[in-house]
Structures are given as structure tokens and as C-alpha cells.
N, C-alpha and C. Protein backbone atom coordinates (compact mmCIF):
# COMPACT_ATOMS: atom_id res chain seq x y z
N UNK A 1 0.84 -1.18 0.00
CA UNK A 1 0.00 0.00 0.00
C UNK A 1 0.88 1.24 0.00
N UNK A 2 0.74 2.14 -0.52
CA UNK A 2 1.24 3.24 -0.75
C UNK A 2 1.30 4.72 0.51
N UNK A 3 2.12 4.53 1.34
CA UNK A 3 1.95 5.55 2.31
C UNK A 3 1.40 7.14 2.20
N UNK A 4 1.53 7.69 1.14
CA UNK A 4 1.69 8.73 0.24
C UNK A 4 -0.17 8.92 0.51
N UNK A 5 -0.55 7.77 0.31
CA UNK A 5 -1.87 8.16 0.28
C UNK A 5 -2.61 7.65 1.37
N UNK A 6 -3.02 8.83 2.19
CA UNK A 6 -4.00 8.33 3.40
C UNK A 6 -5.11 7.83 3.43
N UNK A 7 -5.76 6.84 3.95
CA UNK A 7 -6.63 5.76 3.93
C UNK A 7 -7.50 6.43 4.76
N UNK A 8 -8.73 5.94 4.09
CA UNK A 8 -9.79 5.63 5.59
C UNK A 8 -10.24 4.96 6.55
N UNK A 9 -10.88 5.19 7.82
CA UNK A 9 -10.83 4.48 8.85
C UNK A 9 -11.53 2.83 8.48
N UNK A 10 -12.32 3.09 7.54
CA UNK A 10 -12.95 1.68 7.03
C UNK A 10 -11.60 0.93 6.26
N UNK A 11 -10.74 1.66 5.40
CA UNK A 11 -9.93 1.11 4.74
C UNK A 11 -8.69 0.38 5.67
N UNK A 12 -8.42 0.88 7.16
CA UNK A 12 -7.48 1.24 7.70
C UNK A 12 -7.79 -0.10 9.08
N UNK A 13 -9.45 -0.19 9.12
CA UNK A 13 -9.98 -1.20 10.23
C UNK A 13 -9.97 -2.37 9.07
N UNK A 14 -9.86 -2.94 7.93
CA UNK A 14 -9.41 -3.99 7.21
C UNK A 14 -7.98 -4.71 7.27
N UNK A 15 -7.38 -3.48 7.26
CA UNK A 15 -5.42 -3.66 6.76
C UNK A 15 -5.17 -4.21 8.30
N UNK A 16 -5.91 -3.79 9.58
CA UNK A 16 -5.88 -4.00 10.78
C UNK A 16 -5.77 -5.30 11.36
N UNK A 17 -7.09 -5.45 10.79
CA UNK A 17 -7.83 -6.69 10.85
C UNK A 17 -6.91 -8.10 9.86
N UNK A 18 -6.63 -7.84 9.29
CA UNK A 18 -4.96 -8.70 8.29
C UNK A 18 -3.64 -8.73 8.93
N UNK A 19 -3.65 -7.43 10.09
CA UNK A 19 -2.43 -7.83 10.85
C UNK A 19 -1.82 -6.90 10.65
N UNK A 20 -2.18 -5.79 9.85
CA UNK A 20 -0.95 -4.20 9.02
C UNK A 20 -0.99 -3.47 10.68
N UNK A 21 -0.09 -2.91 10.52
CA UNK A 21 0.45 -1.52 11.31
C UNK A 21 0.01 -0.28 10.52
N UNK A 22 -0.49 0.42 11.40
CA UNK A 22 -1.16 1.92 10.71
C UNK A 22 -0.87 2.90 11.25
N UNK A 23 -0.16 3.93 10.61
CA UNK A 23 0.29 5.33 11.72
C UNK A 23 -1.50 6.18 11.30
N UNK A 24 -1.98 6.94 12.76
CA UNK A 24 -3.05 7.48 12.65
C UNK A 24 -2.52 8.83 13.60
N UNK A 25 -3.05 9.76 13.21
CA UNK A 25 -3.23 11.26 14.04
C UNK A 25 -3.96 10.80 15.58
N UNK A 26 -3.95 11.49 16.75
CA UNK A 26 -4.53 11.31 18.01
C UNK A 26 -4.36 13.01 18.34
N UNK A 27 -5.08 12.71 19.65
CA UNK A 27 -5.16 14.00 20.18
C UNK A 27 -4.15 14.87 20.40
N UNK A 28 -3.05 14.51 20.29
CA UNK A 28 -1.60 15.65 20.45
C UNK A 28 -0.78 15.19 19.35
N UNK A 29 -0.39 13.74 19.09
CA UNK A 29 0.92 12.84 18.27
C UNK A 29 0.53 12.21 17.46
N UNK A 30 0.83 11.74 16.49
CA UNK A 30 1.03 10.65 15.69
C UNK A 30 1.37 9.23 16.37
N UNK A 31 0.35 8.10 16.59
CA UNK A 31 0.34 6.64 16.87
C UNK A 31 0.46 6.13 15.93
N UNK A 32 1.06 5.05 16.46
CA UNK A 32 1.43 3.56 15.87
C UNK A 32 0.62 2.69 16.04
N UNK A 33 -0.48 2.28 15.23
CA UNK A 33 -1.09 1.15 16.07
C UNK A 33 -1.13 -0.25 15.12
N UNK A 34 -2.00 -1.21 16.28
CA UNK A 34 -1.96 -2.46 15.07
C UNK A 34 -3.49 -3.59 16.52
N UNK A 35 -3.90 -4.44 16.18
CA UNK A 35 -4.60 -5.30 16.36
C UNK A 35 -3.83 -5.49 17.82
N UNK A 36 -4.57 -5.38 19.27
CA UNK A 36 -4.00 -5.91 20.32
C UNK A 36 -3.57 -7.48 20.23
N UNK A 37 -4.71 -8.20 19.24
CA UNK A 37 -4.98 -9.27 19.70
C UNK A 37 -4.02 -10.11 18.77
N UNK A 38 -3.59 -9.69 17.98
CA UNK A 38 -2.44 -10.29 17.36
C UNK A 38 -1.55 -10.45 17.24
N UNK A 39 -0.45 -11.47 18.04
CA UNK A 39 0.53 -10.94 18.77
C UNK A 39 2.03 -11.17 17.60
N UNK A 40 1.71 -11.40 16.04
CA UNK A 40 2.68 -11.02 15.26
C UNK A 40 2.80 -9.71 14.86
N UNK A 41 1.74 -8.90 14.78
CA UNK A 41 1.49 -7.08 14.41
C UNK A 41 1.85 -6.83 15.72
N UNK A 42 1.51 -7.00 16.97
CA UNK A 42 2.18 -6.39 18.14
C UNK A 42 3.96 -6.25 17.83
N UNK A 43 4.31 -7.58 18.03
CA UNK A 43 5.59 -7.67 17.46
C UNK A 43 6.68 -7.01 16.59
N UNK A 44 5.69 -7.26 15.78
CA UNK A 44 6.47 -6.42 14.64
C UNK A 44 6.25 -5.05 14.89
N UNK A 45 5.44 -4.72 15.58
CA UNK A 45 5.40 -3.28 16.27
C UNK A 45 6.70 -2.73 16.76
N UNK A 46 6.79 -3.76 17.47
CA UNK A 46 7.83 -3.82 19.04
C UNK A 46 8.73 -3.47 18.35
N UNK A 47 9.28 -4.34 17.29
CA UNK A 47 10.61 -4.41 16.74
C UNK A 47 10.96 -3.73 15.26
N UNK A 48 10.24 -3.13 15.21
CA UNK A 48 9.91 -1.52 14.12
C UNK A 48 10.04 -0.34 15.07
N UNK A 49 9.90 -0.19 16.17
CA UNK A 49 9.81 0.90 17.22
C UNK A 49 11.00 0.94 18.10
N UNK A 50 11.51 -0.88 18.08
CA UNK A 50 12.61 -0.68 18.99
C UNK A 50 12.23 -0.19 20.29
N UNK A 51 11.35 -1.00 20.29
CA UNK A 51 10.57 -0.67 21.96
C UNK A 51 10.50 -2.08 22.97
N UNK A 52 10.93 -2.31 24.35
CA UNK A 52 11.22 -3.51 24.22
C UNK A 52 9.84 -4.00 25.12
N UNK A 53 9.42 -5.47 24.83
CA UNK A 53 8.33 -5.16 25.07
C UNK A 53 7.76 -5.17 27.10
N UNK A 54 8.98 -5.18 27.59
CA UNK A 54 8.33 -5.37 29.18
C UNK A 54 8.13 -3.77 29.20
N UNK A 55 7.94 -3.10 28.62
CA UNK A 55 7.24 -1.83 28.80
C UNK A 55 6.05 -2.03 28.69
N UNK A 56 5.56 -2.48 27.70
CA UNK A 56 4.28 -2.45 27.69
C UNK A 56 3.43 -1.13 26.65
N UNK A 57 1.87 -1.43 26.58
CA UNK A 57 1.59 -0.73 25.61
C UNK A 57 0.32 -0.04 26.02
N UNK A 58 0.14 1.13 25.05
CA UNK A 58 -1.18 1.89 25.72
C UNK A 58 -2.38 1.01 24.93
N UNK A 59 -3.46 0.94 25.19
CA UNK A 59 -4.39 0.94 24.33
C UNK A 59 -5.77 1.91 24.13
N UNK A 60 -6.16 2.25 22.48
CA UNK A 60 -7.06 3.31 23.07
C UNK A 60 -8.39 2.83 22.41
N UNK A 61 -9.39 3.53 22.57
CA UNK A 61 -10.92 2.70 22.47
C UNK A 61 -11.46 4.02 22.39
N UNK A 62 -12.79 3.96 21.05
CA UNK A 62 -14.20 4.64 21.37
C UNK A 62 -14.59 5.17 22.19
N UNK A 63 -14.75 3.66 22.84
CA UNK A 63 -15.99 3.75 24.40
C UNK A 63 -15.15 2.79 25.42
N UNK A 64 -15.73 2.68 26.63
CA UNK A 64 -15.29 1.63 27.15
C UNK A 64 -15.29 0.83 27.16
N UNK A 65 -16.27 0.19 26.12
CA UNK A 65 -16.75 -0.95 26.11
C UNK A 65 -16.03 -1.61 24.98
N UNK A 66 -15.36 -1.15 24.36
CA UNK A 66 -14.38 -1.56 23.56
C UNK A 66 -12.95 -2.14 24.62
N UNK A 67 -12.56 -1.45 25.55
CA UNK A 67 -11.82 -1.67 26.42
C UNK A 67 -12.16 -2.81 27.64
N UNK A 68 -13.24 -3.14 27.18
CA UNK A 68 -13.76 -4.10 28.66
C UNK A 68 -13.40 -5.81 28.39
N UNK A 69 -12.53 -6.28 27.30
CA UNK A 69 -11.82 -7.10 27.57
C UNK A 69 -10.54 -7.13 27.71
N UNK A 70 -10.45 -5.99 28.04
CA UNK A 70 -9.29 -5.99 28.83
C UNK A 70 -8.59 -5.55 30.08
N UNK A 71 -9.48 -4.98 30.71
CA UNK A 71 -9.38 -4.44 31.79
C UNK A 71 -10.79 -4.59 33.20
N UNK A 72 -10.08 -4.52 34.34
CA UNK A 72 -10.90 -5.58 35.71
C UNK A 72 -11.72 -4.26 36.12
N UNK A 73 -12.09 -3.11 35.82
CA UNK A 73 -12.59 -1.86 36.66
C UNK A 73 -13.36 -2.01 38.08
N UNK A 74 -13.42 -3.75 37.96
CA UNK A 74 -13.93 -4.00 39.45
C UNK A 74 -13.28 -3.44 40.58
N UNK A 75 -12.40 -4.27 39.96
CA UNK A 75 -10.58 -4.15 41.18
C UNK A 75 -10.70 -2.76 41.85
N UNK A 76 -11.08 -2.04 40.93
CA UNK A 76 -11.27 -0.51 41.79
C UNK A 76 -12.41 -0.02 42.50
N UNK A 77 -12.16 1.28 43.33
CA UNK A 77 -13.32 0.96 43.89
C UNK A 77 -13.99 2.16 43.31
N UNK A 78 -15.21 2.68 44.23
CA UNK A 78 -16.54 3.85 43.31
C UNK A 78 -15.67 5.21 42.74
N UNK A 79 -14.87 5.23 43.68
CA UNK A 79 -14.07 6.87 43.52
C UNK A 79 -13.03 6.34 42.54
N UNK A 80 -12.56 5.53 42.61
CA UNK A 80 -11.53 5.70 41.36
C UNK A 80 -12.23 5.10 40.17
N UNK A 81 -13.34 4.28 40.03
CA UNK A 81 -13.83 4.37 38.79
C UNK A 81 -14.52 5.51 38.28
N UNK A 82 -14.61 6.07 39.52
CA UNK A 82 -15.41 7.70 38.74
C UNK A 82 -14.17 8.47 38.22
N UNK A 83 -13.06 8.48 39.11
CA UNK A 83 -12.01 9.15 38.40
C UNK A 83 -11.79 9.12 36.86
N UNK A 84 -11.23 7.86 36.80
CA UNK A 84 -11.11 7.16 35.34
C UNK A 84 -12.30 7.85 34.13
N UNK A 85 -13.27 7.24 34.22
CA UNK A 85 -14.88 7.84 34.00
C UNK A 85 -14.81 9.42 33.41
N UNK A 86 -14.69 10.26 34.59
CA UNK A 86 -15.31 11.69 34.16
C UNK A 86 -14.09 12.22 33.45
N UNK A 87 -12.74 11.46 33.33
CA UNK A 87 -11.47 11.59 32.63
C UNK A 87 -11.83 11.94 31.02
N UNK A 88 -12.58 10.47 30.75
CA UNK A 88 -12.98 10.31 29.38
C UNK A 88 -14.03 10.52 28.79
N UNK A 89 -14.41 10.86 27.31
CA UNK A 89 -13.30 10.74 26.22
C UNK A 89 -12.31 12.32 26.67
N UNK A 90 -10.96 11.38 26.41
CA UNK A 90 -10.24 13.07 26.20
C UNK A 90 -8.83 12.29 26.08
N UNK A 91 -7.60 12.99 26.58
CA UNK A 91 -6.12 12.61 26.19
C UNK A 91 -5.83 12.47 28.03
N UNK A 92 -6.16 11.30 28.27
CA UNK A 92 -6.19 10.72 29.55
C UNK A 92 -5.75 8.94 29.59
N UNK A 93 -4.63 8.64 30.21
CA UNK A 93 -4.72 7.72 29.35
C UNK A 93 -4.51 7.03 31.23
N UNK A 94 -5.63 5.70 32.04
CA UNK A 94 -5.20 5.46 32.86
C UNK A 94 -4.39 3.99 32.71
N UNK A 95 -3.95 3.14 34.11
CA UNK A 95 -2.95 2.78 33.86
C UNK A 95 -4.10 1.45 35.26
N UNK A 96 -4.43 0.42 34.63
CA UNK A 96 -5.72 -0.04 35.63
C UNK A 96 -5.51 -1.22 35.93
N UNK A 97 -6.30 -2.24 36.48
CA UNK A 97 -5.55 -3.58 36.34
C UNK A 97 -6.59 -4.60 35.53
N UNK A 98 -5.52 -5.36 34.89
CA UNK A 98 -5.56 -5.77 33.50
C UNK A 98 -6.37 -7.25 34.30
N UNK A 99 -7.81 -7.91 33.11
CA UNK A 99 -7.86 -8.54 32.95
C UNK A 99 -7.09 -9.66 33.25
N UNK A 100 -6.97 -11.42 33.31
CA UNK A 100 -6.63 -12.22 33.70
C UNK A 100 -5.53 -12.45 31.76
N UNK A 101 -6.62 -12.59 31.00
CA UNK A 101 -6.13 -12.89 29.59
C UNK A 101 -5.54 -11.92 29.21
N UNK A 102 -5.17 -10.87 29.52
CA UNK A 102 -4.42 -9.98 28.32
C UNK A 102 -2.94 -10.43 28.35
N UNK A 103 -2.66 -10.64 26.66
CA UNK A 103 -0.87 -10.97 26.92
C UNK A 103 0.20 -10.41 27.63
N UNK A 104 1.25 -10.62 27.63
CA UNK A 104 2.40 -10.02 27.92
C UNK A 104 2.94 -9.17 27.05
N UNK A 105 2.34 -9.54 25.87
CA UNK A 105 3.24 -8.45 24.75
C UNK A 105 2.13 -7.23 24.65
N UNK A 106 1.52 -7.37 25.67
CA UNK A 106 0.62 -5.65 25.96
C UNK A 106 0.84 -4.75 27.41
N UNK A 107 0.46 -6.40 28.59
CA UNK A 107 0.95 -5.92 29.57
C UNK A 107 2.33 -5.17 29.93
N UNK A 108 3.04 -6.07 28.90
CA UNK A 108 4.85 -6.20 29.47
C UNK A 108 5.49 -6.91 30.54
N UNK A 109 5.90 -5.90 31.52
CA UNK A 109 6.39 -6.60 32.77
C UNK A 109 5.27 -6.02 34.37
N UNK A 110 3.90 -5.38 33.63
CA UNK A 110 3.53 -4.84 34.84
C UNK A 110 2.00 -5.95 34.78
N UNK A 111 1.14 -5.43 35.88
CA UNK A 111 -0.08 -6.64 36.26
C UNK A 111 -0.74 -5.71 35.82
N UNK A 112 -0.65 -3.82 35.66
CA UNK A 112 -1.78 -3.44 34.76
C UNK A 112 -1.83 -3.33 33.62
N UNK A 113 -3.13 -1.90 32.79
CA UNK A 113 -2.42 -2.09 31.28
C UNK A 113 -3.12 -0.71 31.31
N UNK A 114 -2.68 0.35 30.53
CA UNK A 114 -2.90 1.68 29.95
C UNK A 114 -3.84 1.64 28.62
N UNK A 115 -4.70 2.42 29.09
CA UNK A 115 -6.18 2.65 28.26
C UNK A 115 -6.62 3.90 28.33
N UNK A 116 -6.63 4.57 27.18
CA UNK A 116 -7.56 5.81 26.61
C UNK A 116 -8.85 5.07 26.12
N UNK A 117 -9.52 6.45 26.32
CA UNK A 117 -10.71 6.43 25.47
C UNK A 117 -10.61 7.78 24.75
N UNK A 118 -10.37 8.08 23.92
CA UNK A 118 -9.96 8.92 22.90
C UNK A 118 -11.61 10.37 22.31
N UNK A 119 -11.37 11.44 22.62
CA UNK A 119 -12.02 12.10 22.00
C UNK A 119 -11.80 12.46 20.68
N UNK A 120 -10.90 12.04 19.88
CA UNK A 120 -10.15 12.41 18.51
C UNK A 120 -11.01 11.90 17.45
N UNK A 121 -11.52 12.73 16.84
CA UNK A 121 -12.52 12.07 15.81
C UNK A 121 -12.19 11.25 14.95
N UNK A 122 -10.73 10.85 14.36
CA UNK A 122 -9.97 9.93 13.78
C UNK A 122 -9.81 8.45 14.36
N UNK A 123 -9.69 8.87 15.14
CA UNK A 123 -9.63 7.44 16.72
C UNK A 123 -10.72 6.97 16.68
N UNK A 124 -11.83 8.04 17.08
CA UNK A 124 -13.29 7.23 17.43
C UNK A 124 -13.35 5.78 16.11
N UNK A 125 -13.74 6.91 14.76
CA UNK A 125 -13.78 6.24 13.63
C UNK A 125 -13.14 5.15 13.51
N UNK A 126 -11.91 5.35 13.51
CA UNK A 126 -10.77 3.90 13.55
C UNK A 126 -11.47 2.55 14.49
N UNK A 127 -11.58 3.19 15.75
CA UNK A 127 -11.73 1.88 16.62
C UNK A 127 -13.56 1.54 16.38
N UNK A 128 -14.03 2.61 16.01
CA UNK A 128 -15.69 1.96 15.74
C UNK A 128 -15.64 1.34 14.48
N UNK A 129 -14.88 1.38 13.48
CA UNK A 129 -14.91 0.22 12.07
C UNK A 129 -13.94 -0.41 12.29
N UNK A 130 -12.83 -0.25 13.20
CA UNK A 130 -12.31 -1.81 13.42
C UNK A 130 -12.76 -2.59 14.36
N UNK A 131 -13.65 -1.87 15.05
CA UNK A 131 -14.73 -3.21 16.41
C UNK A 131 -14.49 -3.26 17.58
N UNK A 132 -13.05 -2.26 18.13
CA UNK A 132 -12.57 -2.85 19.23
C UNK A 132 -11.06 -2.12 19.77
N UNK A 133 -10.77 -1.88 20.64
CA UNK A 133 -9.43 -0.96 21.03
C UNK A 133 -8.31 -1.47 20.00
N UNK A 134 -7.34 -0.57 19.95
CA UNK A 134 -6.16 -0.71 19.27
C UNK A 134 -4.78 -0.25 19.82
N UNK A 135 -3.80 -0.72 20.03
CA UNK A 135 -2.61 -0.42 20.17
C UNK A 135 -2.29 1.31 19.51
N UNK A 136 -1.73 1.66 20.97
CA UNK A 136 -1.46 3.15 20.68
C UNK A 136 -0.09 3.72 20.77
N UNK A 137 0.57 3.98 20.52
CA UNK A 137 2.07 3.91 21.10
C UNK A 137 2.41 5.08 20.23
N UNK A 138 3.31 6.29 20.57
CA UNK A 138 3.73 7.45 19.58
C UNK A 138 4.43 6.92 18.42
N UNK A 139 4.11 7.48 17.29
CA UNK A 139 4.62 7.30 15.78
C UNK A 139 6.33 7.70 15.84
N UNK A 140 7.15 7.22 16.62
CA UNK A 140 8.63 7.35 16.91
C UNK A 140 9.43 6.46 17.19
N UNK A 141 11.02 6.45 16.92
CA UNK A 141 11.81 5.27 17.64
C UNK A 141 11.57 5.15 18.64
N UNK A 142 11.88 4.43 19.33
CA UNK A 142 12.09 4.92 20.96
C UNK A 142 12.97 5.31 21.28
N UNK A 143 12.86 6.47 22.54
CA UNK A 143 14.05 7.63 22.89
C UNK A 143 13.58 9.14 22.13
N UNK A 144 13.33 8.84 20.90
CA UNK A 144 12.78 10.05 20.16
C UNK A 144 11.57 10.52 20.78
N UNK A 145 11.54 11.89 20.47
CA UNK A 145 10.52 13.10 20.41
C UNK A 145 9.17 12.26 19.73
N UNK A 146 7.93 12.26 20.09
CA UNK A 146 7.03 11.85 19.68
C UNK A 146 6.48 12.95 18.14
N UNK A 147 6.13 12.56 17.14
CA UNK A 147 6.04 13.54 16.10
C UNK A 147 4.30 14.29 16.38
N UNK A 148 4.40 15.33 16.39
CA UNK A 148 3.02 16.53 16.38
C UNK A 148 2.35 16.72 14.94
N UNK A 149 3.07 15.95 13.64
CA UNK A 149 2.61 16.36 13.16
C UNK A 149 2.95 15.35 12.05
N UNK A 150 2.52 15.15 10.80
CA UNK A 150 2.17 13.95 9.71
C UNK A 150 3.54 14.05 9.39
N UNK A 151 4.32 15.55 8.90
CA UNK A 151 5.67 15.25 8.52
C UNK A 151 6.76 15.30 9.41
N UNK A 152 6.59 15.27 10.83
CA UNK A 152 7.61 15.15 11.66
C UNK A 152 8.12 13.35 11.53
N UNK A 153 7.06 12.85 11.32
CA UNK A 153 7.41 11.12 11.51
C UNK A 153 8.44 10.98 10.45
N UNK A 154 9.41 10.22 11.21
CA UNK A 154 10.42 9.63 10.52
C UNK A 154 10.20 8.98 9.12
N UNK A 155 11.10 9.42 8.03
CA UNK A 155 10.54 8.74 6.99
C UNK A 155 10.69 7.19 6.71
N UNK A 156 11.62 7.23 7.35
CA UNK A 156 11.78 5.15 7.66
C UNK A 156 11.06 4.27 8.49
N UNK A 157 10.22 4.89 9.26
CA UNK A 157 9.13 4.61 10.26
C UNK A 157 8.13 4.71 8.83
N UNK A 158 8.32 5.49 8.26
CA UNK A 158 6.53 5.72 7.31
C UNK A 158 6.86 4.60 6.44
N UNK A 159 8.03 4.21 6.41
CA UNK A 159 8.38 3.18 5.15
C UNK A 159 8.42 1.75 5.86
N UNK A 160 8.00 1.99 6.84
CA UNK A 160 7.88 0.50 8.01
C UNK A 160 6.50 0.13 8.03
N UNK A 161 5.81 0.48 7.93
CA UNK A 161 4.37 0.21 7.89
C UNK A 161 3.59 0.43 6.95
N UNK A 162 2.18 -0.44 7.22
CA UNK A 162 1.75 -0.58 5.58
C UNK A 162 0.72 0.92 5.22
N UNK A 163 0.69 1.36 5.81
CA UNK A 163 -0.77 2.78 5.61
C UNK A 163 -0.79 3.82 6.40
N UNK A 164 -0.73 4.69 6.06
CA UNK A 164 -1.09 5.69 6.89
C UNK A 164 -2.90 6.51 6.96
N UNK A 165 -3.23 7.23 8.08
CA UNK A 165 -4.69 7.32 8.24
C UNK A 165 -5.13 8.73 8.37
N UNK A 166 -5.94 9.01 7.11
CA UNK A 166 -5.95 9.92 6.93
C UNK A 166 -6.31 11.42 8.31
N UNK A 167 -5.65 12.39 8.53
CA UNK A 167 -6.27 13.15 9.47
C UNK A 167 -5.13 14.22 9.98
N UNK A 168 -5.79 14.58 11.17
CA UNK A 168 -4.46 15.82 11.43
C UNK A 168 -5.02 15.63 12.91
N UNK A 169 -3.52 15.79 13.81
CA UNK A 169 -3.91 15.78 15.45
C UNK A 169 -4.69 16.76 15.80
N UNK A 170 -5.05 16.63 16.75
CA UNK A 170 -6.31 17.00 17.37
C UNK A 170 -5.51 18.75 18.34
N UNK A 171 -4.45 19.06 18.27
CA UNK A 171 -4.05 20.24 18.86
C UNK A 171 -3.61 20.05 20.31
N UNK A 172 -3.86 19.03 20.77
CA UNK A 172 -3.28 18.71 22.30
C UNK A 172 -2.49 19.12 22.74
N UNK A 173 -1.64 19.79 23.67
CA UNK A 173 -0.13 19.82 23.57
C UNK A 173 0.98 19.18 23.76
N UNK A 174 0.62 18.37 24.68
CA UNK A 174 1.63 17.19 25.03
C UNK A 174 0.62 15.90 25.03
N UNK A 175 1.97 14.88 25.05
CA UNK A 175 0.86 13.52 24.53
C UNK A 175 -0.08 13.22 26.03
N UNK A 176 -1.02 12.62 26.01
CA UNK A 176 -1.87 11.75 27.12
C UNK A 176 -1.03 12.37 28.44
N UNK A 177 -1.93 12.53 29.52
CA UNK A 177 -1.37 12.09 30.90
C UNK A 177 -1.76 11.33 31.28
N UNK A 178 -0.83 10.23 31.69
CA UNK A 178 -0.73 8.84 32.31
C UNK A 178 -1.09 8.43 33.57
N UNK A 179 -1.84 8.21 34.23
CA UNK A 179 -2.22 7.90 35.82
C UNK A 179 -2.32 6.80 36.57
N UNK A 180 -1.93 6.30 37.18
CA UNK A 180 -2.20 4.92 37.96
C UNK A 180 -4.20 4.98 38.65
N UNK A 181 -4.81 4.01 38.54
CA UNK A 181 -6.06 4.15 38.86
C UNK A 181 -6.06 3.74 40.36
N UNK A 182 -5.42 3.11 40.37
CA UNK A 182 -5.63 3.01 42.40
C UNK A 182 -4.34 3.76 42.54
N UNK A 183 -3.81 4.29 42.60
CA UNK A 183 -2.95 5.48 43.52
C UNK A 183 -3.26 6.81 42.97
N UNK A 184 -3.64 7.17 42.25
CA UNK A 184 -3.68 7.93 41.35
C UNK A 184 -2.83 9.18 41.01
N UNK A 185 -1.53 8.41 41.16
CA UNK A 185 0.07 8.86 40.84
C UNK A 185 -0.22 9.49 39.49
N UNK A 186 0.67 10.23 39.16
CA UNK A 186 0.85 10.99 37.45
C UNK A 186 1.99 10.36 37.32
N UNK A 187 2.39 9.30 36.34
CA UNK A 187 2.70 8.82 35.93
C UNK A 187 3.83 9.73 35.04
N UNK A 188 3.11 10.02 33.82
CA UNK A 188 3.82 11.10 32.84
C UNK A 188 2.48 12.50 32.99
N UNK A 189 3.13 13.32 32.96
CA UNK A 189 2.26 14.62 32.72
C UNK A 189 2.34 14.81 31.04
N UNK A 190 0.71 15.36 31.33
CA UNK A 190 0.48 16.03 29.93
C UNK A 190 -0.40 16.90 29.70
């Protein structure tokens, strides 16, 4: 597929769904995403990004309910699920405890897992015609500056993956702030 030309979210929840890696616009950066549930597109994520994987990965969703196989919101209690809650949709990304099934090549090396629910009208679209959360991770090596903008991304990163999605970030200024849901530590500010 031709990077040059940006796809749509229907075109983009197919290539997904086959296993492709797709750089898409979000609320501040340019993501990397690909199928959680496939753990050769995770992979090849990993090792296109040079990201190793006991870090672990964000994932972002519609609604929550896209996110609800993968994450326990029981585990928490009324006040921190309201936290989480009145967070989203927006560039909030918490950090909760993960389901029994979610892999390692999402978790990493921790027992939770990081989940947006995305106000970005590119995102919504994406994850409502592909069915279901997607791997979110900044459109960068790792170590690098996350890119703000379609031509900041590395051009060997754009030549690493199969499509890019059509759109422009959402103006955010810094990427997601990151939170732990039971401590409710800041993680990364944003």
C-alpha cells in the first residue's frame, strides 16, 4: 500500500484486521497502532519501534466498552472508577488492572495495562470500524521526540508500515497524561 496516500478508517480497520500496522493522528501525536490481539502485528510493532516489550503498551478505544476485555474496573473501587470515568473521552490515558487474559506483549512486565478512550474524531472512527481498542504507542523510535505532526514522523518509520490514516492531530499539547487508577500517581504529565 502506498503511504503517500492516506486511507480511511474503514480502509485502515481492514489492513488492521490482516495484521498491518497503521500510523493514525490522536489527540496531540502521531500513533502507531496495530490489532492488540495479534501478537505477530504487536511484534512487529515492538521491533519496528525498537521498543522492548516489558514496557508495555497503551491501548485506546471509542468507548469503554471496547476496552472491557481488557481491563478488571472491578478491582477498583466507586471513587476511582469515577475518576477514570469523568477523565474520558479526552487525552487521559489510565494505567488499571488488567484482565486475567491480556498478553504479555501488551501488559509487558507490569499486572496493569494503559487505556484511553480517545475524544479524537480519527480514533473514534478507527476503533468503531475496526470493532474494538487498538494499540497506541507514539509514531517514533524509541528515545525520540514523539512527532506533532504527519511530517515530523520519521521517513523510515513511514516506510515501516503498511498505511497511513488519513487526518491531522487533534491540537493537544503534550501527549496523554498517564495515571495509575488506584494510587492515582501521574505517571507522565500532559
Amino acid at each position: 500500500m502506498n503511504q503517500d496516500s492516506p486511507i480511511s478508517p474503514q480502509q485502515a480497520a481492514r489492513l488492521l484486521a490482516a495484521g498491518g500496522l497503521l500510523l493514525y493522528p490522536t489527540e496531540a501525536v502521531w500513533g502507531l497502532g496495530c490489532d492488540p490481539r495479534n501478537p505477530a502485528a504487536v511484534l512487529r510493532l515492538l521491533r519496528i519501534k525498537q521498543r522492548p516489550v516489558e514496557k508495555g503498551l497503551i491501548l485506546v478505544a471509542a468507548d469503554e466498552t471496547q476496552l472491557a476485555p481488557f481491563i478488571d474496573m472491578q478491582r477498583l473501587d466507586l471513587q476511582q472508577q469515577a475518576a477514570v470515568r469523568e477523565s474520558w473521552p479526552g487525552a487521559n490515558t489510565w494505567v488499571v488492572p488488567a484482565t486475567a487474559d491480556v498478553p504479555d506483549w501488551i501488559r509487558g512486565a507490569h499486572t496493569g495495562i494503559a487505556v484511553r478512550v480517545s475524544a479524537h474524531p480519527e480514533v473514534i472512527a478507527l476503533c468503531r470500524a475496526f470493532g474494538g481498542a487498538l494499540v497506541s504507542t507514539s509514531a517514533n523510535f524509541a528515545s525520540q521526540p514523539a512527532p506533532t505532526s504527519r511530517t515530523a514522523i520519521d521517513p523510515t518509520l513511514i516506510a515501516a508500515v503498511d498505511a497511513v490514516l488519513a487526518g491531522e492531530t487533534g491540537g493537544h499539547p503534550s501527549p496523554s497524561t498517564i495515571r495509575n487508577a488506584i494510587s492515582g500517581q501521574t505517571l507522565r504529565g500532559g
